[in-house]
N, C-alpha and C. Protein backbone atom coordinates (compact mmCIF):
# COMPACT_ATOMS: atom_id res chain seq x y z
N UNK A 1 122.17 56.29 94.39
CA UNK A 1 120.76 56.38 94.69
C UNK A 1 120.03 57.22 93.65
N UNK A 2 120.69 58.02 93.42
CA UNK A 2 119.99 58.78 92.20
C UNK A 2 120.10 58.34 91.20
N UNK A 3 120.82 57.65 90.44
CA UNK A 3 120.87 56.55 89.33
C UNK A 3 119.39 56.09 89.61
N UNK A 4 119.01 55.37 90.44
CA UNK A 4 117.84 54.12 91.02
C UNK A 4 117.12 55.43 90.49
N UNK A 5 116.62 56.41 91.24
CA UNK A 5 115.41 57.05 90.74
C UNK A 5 114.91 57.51 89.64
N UNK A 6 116.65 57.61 88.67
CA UNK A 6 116.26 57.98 87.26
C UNK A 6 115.83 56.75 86.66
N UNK A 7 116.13 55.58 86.86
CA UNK A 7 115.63 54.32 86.40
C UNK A 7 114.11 54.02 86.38
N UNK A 8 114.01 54.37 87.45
CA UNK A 8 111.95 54.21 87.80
C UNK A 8 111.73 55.64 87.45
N UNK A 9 111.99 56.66 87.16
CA UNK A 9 111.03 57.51 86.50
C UNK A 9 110.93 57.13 84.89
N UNK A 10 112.13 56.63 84.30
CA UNK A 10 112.12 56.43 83.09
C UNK A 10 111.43 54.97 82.66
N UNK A 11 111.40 53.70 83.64
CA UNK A 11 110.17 53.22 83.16
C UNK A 11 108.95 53.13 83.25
N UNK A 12 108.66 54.30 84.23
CA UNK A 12 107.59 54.46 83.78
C UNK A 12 107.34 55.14 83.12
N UNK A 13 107.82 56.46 82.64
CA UNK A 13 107.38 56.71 80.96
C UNK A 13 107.66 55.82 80.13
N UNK A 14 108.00 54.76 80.32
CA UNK A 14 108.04 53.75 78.92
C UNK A 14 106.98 52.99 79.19
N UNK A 15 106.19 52.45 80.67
CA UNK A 15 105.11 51.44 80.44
C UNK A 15 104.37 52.09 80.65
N UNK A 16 104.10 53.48 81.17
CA UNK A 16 102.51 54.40 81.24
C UNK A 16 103.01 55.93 81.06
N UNK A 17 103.36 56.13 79.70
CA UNK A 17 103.71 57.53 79.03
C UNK A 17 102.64 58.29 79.73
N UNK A 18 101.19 58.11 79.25
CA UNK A 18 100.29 58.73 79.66
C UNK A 18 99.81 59.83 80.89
N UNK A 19 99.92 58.71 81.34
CA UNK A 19 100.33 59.40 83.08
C UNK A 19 101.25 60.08 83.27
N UNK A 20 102.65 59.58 82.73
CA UNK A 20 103.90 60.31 83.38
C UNK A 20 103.87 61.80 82.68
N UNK A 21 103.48 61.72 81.70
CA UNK A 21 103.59 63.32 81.25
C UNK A 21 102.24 64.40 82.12
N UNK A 22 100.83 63.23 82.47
CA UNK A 22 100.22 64.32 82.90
C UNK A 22 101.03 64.62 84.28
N UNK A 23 101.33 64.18 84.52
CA UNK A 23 102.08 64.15 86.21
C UNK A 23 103.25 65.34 86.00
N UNK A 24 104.39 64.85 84.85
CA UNK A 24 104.95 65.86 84.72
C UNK A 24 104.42 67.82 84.50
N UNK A 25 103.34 67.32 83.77
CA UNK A 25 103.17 68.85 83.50
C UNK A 25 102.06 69.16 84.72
N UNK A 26 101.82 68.64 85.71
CA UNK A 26 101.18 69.12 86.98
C UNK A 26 102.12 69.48 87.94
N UNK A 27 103.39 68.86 87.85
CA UNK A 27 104.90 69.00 88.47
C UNK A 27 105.19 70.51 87.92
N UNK A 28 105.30 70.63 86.70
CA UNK A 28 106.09 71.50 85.99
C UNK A 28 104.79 73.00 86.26
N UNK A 29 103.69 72.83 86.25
CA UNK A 29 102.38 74.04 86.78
C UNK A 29 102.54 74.62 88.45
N UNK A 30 102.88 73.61 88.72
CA UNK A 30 103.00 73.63 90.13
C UNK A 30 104.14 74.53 90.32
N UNK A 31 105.66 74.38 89.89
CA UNK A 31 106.82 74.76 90.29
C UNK A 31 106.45 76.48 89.92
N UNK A 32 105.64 76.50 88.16
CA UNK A 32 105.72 77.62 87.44
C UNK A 32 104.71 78.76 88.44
N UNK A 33 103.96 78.10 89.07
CA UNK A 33 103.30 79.36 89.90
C UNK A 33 104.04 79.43 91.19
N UNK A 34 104.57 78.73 91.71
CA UNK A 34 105.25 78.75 93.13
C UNK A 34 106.56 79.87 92.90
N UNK A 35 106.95 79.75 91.42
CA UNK A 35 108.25 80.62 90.92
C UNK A 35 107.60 82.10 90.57
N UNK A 36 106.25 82.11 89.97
CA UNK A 36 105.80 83.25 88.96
C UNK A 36 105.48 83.82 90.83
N UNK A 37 104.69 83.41 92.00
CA UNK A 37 104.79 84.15 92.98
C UNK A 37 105.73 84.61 93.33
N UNK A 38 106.81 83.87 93.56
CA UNK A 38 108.08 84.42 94.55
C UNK A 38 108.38 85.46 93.42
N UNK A 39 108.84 85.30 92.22
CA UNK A 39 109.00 86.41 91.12
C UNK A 39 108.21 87.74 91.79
N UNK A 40 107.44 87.51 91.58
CA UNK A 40 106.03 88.94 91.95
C UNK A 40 106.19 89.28 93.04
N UNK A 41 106.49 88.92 93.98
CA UNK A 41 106.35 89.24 95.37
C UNK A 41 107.81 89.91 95.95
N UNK A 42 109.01 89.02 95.17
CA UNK A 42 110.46 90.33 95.32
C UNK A 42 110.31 91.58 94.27
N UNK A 43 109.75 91.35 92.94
CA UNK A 43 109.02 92.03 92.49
C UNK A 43 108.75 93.78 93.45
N UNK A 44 107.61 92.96 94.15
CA UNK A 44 106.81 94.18 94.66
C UNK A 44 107.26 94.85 95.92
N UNK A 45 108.38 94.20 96.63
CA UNK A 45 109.44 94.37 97.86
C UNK A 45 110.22 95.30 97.44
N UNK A 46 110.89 95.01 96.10
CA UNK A 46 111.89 96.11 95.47
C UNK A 46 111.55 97.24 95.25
N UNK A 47 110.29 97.07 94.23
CA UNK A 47 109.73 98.68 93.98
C UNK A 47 109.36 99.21 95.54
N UNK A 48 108.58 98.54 96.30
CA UNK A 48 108.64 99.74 97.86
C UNK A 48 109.84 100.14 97.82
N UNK A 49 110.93 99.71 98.23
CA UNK A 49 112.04 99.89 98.84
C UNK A 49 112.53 100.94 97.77
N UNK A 50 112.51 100.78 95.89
CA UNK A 50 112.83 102.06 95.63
C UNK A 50 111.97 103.40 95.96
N UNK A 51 110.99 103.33 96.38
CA UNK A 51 110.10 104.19 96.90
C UNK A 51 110.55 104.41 98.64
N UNK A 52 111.33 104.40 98.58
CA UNK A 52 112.13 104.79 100.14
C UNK A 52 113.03 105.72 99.35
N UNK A 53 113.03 106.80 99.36
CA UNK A 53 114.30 107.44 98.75
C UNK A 53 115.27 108.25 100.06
N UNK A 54 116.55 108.65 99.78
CA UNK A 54 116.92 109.46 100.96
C UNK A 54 117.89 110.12 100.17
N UNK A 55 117.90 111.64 100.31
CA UNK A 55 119.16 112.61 99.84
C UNK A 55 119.73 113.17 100.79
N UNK A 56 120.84 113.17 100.65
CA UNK A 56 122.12 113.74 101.45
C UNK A 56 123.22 115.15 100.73
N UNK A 57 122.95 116.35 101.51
CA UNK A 57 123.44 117.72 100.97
C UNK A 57 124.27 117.56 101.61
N UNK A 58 125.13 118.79 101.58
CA UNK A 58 126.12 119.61 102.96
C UNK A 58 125.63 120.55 102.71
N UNK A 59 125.30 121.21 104.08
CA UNK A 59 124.84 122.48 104.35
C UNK A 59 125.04 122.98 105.54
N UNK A 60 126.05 123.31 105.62
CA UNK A 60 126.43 124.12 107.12
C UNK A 60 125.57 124.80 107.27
N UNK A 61 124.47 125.87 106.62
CA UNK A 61 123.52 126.60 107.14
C UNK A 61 122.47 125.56 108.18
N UNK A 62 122.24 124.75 107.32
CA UNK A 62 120.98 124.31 108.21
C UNK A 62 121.57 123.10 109.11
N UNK A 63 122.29 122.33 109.18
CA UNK A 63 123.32 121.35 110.11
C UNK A 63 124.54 122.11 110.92
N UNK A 64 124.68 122.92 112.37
CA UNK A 64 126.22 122.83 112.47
C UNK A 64 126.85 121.96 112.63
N UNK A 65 128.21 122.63 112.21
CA UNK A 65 129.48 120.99 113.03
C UNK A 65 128.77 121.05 114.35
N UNK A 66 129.06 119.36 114.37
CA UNK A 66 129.71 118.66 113.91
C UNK A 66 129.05 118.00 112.64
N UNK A 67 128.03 117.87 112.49
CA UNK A 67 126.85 117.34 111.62
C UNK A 67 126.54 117.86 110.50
N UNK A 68 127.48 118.63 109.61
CA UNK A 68 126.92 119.98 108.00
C UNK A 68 126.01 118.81 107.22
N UNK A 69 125.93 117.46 107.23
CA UNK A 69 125.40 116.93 106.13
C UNK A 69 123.82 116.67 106.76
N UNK A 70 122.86 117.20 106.03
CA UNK A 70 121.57 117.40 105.93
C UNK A 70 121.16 116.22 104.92
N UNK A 71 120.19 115.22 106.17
CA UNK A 71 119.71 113.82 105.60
C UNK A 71 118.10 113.94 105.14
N UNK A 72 117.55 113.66 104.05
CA UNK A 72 116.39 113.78 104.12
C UNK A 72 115.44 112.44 103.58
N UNK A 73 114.85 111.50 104.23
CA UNK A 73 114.12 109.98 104.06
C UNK A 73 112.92 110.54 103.45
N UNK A 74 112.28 110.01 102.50
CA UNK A 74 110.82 109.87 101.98
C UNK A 74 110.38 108.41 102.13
N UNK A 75 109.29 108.47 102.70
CA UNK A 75 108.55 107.08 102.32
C UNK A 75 107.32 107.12 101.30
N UNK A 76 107.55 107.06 100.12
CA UNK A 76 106.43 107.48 98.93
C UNK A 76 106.10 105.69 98.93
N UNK A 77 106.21 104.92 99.50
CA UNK A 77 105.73 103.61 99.55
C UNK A 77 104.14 103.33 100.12
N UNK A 78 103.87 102.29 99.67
CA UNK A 78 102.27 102.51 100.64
C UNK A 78 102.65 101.38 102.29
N UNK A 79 103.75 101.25 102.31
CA UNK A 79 104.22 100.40 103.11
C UNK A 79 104.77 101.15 104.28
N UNK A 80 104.67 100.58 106.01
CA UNK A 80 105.53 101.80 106.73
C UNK A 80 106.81 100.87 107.27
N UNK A 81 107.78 101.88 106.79
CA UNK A 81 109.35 101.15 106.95
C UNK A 81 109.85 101.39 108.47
N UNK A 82 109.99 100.28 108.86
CA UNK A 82 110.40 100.01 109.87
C UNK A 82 112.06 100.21 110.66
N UNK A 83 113.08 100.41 109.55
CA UNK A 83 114.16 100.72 109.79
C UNK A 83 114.49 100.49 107.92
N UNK A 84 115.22 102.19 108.39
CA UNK A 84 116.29 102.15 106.94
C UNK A 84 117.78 102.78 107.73
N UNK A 85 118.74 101.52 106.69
CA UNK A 85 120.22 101.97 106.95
C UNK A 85 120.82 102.58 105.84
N UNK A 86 122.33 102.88 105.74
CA UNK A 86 122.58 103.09 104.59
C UNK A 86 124.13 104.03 105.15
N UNK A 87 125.12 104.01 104.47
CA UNK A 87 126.40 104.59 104.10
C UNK A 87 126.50 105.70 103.47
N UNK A 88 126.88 106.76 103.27
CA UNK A 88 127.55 107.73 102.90
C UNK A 88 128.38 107.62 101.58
N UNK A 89 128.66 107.53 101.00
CA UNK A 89 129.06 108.02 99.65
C UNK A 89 129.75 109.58 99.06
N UNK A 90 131.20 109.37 99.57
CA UNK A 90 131.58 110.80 99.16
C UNK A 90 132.78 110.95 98.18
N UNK A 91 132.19 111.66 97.03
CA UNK A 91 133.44 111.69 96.04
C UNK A 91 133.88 113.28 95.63
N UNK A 92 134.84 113.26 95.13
CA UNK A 92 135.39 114.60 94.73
C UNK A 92 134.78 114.85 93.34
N UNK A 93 134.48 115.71 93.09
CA UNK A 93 134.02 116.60 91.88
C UNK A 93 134.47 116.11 90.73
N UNK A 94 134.36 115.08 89.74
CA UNK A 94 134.46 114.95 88.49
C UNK A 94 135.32 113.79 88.98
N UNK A 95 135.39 113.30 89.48
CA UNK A 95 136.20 111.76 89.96
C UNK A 95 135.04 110.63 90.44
N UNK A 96 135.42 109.45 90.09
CA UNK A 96 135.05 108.29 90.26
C UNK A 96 135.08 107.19 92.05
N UNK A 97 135.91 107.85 92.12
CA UNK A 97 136.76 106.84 93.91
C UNK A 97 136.18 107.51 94.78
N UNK A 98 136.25 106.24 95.65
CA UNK A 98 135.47 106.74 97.11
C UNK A 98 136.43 107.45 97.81
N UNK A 99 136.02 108.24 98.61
CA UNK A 99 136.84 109.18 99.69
C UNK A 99 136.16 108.93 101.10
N UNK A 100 135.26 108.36 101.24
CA UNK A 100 134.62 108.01 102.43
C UNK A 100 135.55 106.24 103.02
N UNK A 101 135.54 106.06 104.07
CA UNK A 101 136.24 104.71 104.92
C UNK A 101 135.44 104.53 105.41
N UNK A 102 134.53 103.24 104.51
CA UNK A 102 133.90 102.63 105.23
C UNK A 102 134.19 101.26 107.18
N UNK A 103 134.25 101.41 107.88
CA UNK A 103 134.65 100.73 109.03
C UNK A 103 133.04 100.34 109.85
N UNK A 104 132.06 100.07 109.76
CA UNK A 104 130.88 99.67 110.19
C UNK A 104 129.72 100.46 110.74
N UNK A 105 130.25 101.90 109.85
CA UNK A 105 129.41 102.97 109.86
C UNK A 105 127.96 103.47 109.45
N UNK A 106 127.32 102.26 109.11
CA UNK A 106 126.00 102.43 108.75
C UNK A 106 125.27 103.69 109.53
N UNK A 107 124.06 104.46 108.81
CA UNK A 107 123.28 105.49 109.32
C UNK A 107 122.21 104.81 109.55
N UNK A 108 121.23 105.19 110.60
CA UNK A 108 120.13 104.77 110.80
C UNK A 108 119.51 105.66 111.87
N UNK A 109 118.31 106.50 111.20
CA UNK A 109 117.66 106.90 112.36
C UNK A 109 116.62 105.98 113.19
N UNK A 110 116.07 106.39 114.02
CA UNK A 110 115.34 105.33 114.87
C UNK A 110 113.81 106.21 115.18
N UNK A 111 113.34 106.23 113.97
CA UNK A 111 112.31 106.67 113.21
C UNK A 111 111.15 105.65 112.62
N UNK A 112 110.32 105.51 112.75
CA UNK A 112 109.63 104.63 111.80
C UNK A 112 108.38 104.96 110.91
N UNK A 113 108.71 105.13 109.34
CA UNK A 113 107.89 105.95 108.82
C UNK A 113 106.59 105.79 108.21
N UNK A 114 105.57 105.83 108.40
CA UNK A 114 104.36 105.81 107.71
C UNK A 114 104.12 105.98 106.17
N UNK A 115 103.16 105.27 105.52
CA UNK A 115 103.63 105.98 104.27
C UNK A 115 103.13 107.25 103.79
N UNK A 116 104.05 107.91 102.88
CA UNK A 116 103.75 108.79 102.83
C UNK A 116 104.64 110.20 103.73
N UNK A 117 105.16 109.93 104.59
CA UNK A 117 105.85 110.54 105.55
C UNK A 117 107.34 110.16 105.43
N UNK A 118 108.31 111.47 106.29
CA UNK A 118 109.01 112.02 105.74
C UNK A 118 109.75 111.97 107.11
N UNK A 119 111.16 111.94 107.10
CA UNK A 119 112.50 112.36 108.15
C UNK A 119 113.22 113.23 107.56
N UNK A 120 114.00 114.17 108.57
CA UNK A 120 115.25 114.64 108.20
C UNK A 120 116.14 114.70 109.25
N UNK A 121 117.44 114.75 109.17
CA UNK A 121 118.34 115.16 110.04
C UNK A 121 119.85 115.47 109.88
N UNK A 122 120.60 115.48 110.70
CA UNK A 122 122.03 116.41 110.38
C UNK A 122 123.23 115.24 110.92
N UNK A 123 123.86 114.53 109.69
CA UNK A 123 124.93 113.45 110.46
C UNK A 123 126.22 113.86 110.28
N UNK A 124 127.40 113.31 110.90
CA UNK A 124 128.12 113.95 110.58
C UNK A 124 128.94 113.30 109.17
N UNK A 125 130.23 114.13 108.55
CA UNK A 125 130.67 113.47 107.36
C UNK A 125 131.43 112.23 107.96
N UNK A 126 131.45 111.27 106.54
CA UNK A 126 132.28 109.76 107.11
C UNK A 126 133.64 110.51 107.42
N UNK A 127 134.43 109.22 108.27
CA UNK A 127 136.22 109.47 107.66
C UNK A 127 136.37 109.43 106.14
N UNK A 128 137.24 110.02 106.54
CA UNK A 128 137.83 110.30 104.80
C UNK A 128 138.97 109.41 104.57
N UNK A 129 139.60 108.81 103.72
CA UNK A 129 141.06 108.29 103.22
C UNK A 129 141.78 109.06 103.24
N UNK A 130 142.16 110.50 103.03
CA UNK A 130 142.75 111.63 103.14
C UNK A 130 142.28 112.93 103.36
N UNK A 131 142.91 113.80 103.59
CA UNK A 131 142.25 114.78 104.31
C UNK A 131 142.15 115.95 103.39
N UNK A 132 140.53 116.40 103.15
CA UNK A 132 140.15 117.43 102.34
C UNK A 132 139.84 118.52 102.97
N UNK A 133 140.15 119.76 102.73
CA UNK A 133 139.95 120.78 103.42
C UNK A 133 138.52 122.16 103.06
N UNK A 134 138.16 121.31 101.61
CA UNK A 134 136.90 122.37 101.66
C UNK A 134 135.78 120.78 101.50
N UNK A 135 134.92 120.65 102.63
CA UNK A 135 134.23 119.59 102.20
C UNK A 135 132.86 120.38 101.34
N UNK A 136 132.58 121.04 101.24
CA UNK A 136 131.53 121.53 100.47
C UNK A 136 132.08 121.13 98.80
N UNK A 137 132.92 121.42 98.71
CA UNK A 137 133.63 120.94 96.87
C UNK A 137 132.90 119.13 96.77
N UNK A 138 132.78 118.46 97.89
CA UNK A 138 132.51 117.10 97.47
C UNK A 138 131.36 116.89 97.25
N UNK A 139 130.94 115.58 96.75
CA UNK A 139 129.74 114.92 96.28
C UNK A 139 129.11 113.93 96.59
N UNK A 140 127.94 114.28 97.97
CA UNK A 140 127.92 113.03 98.85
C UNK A 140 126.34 112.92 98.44
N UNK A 141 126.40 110.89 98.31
CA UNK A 141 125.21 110.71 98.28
C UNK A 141 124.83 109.21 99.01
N UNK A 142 123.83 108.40 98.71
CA UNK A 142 123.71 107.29 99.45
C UNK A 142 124.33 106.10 98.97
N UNK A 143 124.91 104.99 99.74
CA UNK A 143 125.01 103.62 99.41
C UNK A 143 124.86 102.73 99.85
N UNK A 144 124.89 101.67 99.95
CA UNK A 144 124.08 100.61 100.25
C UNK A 144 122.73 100.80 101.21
N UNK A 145 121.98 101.65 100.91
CA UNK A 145 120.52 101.47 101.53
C UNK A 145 120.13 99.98 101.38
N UNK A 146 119.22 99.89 102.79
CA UNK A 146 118.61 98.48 103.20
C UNK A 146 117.19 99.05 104.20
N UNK A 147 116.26 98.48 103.56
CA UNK A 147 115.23 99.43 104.10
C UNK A 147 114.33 97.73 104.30
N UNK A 148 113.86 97.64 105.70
CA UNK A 148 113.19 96.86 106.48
C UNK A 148 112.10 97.59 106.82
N UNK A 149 110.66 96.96 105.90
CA UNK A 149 109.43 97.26 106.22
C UNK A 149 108.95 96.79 107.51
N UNK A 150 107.70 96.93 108.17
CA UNK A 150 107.00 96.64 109.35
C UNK A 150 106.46 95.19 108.72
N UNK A 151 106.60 94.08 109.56
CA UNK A 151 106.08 92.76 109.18
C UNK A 151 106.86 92.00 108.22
N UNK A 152 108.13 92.65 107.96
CA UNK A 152 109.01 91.84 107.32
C UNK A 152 110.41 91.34 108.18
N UNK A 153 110.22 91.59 109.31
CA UNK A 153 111.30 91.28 110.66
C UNK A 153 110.76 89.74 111.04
C-alpha cells in the first residue's frame, strides 16, 4: 500500500510539478512550526523545572535522628509546582559509587509551592549498601528530581 502512494505522489510531480512543490513546502511550514512549538514549549518546561532547585545537608543540629538530613526546595520559577519528587544521592568523600539502595524510595513533601517560595524539612538517610559509621564524612545530594507543575496533571 505504500508502494501505491509513492506512485501517485510521484506522478504528480511529474504532470503538475507546480503544485506539488507548493503543497510540499506548505506540508514542510506546517510540520516546521508544529516542531519549532513543541521545541519551545519543552524548552520552557525544562528551564522551570531547573528553577526548582533542592539541597540536601546532614545536620544533626538542626534535624534529630531519626531525620539529620536537612531538605531545602526553592521555587525561583514563575510557575507553582505542584509536586516535586526526588532520591537521595549518597557518596563517600572522593569516590564515585552510590552508597544509597535505591528500593522505591522517592521523597516528596506534600507541599505545594508558589513561585518564589520556599520548603524545608528533615528526612531520614536512605539504606545504605554497607554500613558506615560516621554519616557526616558522606556526600549527599539530589537525584532523579521530577517536578510536576499546577496544570500540567
Amino acid at each position: 500500500m505504500v508502494w501505491f502512494s509513492a506512485v501517485i505522489v510521484l506522478l504528480l510531480f511529474i504532470f503538475s510539478p507546480k503544485k506539488m512543490f507548493t503543497l510540499a513546502g506548505v506540508v514542510l511550514l506546517i510540520f516546521g512550526v508544529i516542531g519549532g512549538y513543541t521545541y519551545y514549549d519543552d524548552w520552557k518546561n525544562e528551564e522551570a523545572k531547573n528553577a526548582v532547585t533542592i539541597n540536601i545537608e546532614y545536620s544533626p543540629e538542626s534535624c534529630k535522628e531519626p531525620y539529620p538530613l536537612q531538605v531545602f526546595i526553592n521555587n525561583s520559577s514563575a510557575r507553582t509546582v505542584f509536586k516535586v519528587e526526588w532520591d537521595v544521592s549518597v557518596k563517600a568523600e572522593g569516590f564515585s559509587s552510590e552508597l544509597a539502595d535505591y528500593k522505591n524510595e522517592k521523597l516528596s513533601p506534600d507541599k505545594i509551592l508558589k513561585p518564589k517560595e520556599g520548603w524545608w524539612g528533615c528526612v531520614k538517610v536512605p539504606r545504605l549498601k554497607r554500613e558506615i559509621e560516621q554519616l557526616s564524612n558522606l556526600h549527599y545530594s539530589v537525584k532523579n528530581k521530577f517536578v510536576i507543575f499546577e496544570n500540567d496533571y
